[in-house]
Protein backbone atom coordinates (compact mmCIF):
# COMPACT_ATOMS: atom_id res chain seq x y z
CA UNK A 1 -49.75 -22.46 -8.33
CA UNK A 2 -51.76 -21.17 -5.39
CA UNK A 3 -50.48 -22.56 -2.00
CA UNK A 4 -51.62 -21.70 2.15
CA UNK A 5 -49.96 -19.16 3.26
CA UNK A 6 -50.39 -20.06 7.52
CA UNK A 7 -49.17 -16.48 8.36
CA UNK A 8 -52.74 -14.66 6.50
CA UNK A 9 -54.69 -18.02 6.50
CA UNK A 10 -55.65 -18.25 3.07
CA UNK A 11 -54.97 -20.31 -0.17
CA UNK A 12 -52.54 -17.09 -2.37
CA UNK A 13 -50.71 -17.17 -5.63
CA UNK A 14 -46.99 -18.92 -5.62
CA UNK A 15 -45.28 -15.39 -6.78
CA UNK A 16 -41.53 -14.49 -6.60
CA UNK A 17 -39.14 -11.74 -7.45
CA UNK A 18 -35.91 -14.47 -6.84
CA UNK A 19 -35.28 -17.26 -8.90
CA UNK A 20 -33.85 -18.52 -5.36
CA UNK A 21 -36.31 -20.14 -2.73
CA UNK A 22 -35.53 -21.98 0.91
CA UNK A 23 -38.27 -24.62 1.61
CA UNK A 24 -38.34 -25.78 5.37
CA UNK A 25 -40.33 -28.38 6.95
CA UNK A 26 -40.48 -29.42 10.11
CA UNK A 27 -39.82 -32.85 10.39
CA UNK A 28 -40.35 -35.96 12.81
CA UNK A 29 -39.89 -35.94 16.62
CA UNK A 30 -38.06 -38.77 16.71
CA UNK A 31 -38.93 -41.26 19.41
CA UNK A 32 -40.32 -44.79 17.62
CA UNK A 33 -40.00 -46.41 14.51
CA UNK A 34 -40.52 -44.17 10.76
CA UNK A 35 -43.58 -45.21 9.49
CA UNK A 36 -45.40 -44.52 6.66
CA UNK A 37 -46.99 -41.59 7.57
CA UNK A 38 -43.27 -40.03 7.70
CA UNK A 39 -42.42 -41.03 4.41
CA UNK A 40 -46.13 -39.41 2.77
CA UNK A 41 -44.99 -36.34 4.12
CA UNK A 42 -41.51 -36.41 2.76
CA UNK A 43 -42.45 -37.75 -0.18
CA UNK A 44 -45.11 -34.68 -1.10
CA UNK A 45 -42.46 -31.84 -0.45
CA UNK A 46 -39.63 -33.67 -2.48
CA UNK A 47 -42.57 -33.30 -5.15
CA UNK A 48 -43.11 -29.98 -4.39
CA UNK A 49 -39.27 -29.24 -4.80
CA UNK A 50 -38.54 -31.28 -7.73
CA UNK A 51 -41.57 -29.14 -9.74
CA UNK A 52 -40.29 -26.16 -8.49
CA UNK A 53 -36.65 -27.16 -9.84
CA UNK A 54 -38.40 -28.32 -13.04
CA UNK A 55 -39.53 -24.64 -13.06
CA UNK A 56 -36.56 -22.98 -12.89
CA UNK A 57 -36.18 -22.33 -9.53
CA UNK A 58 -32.99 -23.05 -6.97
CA UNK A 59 -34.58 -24.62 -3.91
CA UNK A 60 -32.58 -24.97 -0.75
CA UNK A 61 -34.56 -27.77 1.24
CA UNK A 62 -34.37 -27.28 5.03
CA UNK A 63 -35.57 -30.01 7.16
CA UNK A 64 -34.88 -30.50 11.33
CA UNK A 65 -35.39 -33.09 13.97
CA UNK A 66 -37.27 -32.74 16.87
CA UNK A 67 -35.66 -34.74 19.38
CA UNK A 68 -36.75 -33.33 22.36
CA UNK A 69 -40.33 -33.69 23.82
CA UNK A 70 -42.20 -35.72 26.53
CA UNK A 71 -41.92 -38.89 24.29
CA UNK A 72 -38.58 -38.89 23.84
CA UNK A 73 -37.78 -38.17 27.77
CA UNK A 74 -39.79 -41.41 28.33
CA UNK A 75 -38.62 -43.60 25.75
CA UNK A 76 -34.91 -42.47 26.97
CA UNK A 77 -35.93 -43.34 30.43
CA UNK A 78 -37.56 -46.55 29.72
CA UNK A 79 -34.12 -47.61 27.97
CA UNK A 80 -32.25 -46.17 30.46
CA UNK A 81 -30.00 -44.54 27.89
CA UNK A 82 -29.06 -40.71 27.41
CA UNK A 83 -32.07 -39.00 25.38
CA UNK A 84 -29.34 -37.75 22.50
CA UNK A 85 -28.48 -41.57 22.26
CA UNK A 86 -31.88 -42.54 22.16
CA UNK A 87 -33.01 -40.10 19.63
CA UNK A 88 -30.12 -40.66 17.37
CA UNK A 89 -30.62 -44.18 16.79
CA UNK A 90 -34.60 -42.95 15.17
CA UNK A 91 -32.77 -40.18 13.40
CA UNK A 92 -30.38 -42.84 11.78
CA UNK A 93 -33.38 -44.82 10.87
CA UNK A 94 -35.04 -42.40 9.26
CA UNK A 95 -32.85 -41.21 6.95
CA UNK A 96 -31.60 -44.31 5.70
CA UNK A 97 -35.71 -45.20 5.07
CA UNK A 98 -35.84 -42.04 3.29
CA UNK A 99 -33.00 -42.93 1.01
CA UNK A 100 -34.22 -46.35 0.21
CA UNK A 101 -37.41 -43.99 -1.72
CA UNK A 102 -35.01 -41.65 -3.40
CA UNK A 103 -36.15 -38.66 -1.74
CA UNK A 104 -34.16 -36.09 0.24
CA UNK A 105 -32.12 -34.96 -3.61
CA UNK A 106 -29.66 -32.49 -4.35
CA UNK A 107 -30.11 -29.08 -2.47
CA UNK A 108 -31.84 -31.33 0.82
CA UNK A 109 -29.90 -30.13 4.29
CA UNK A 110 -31.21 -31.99 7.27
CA UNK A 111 -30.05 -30.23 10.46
CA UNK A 112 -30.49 -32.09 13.49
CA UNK A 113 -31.81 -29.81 16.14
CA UNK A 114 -29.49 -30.77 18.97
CA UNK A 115 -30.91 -28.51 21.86
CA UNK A 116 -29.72 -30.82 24.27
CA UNK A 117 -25.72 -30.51 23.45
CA UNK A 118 -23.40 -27.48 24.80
């Protein structure tokens, strides 16, 4: 398997000395609805983990929120609510659209990235 390696820019062979791999994605900033375009993303690196599974391998599946930007500031505002309330509610969604696909398996940690808490 050959995959893009962002830190050299180029397409590389899928090579380990471990039997043990962590697979983090960055995942939505959560400010509207899920929408499809969520769950295609999702959906290809569950693929990717369950292959690499198949394979042999014990994948640890990272995933965060992003629930702090411009949008979510706004959409806070607009509703006049606290911007951890606001993004919570989106985070809740998600996840429980994300079950209703069978994604997210065993070994899948979400974190939520809560950089606006003490």
């Amino acid at each position: 398997m050959r995959l893009f390696n962002t830190a050299t820019g180029k397409k590389e062979d899928f090579v380990l000395d471990s039997k043990n791999l962590g697979l983090y994605i960055c995942g939505p900033t959560v400010y509207s609805d899920t929408h499809l375009g969520h769950a295609k993303s999702y959906v290809s690196f569950d693929v990717l983990k369950r292959w690499l599974g198949y394979r042999g391998y014990e994948v640890r599946h990272i995933q965060n929120f992003t629930d702090v930007s411009d949008e979510t500031a706004l959409g806070a505002s607009k509703e006049g609510i606290d911007e951890l309330e606001f993004t919570r509610k989106y985070e809740d969604e998600f996840l429980e659209k994300m079950k209703c696909q069978k994604t997210f398996t065993r070994g899948f940690n979400f974190y939520l990235y809560l950089s606006m808490s003490n």
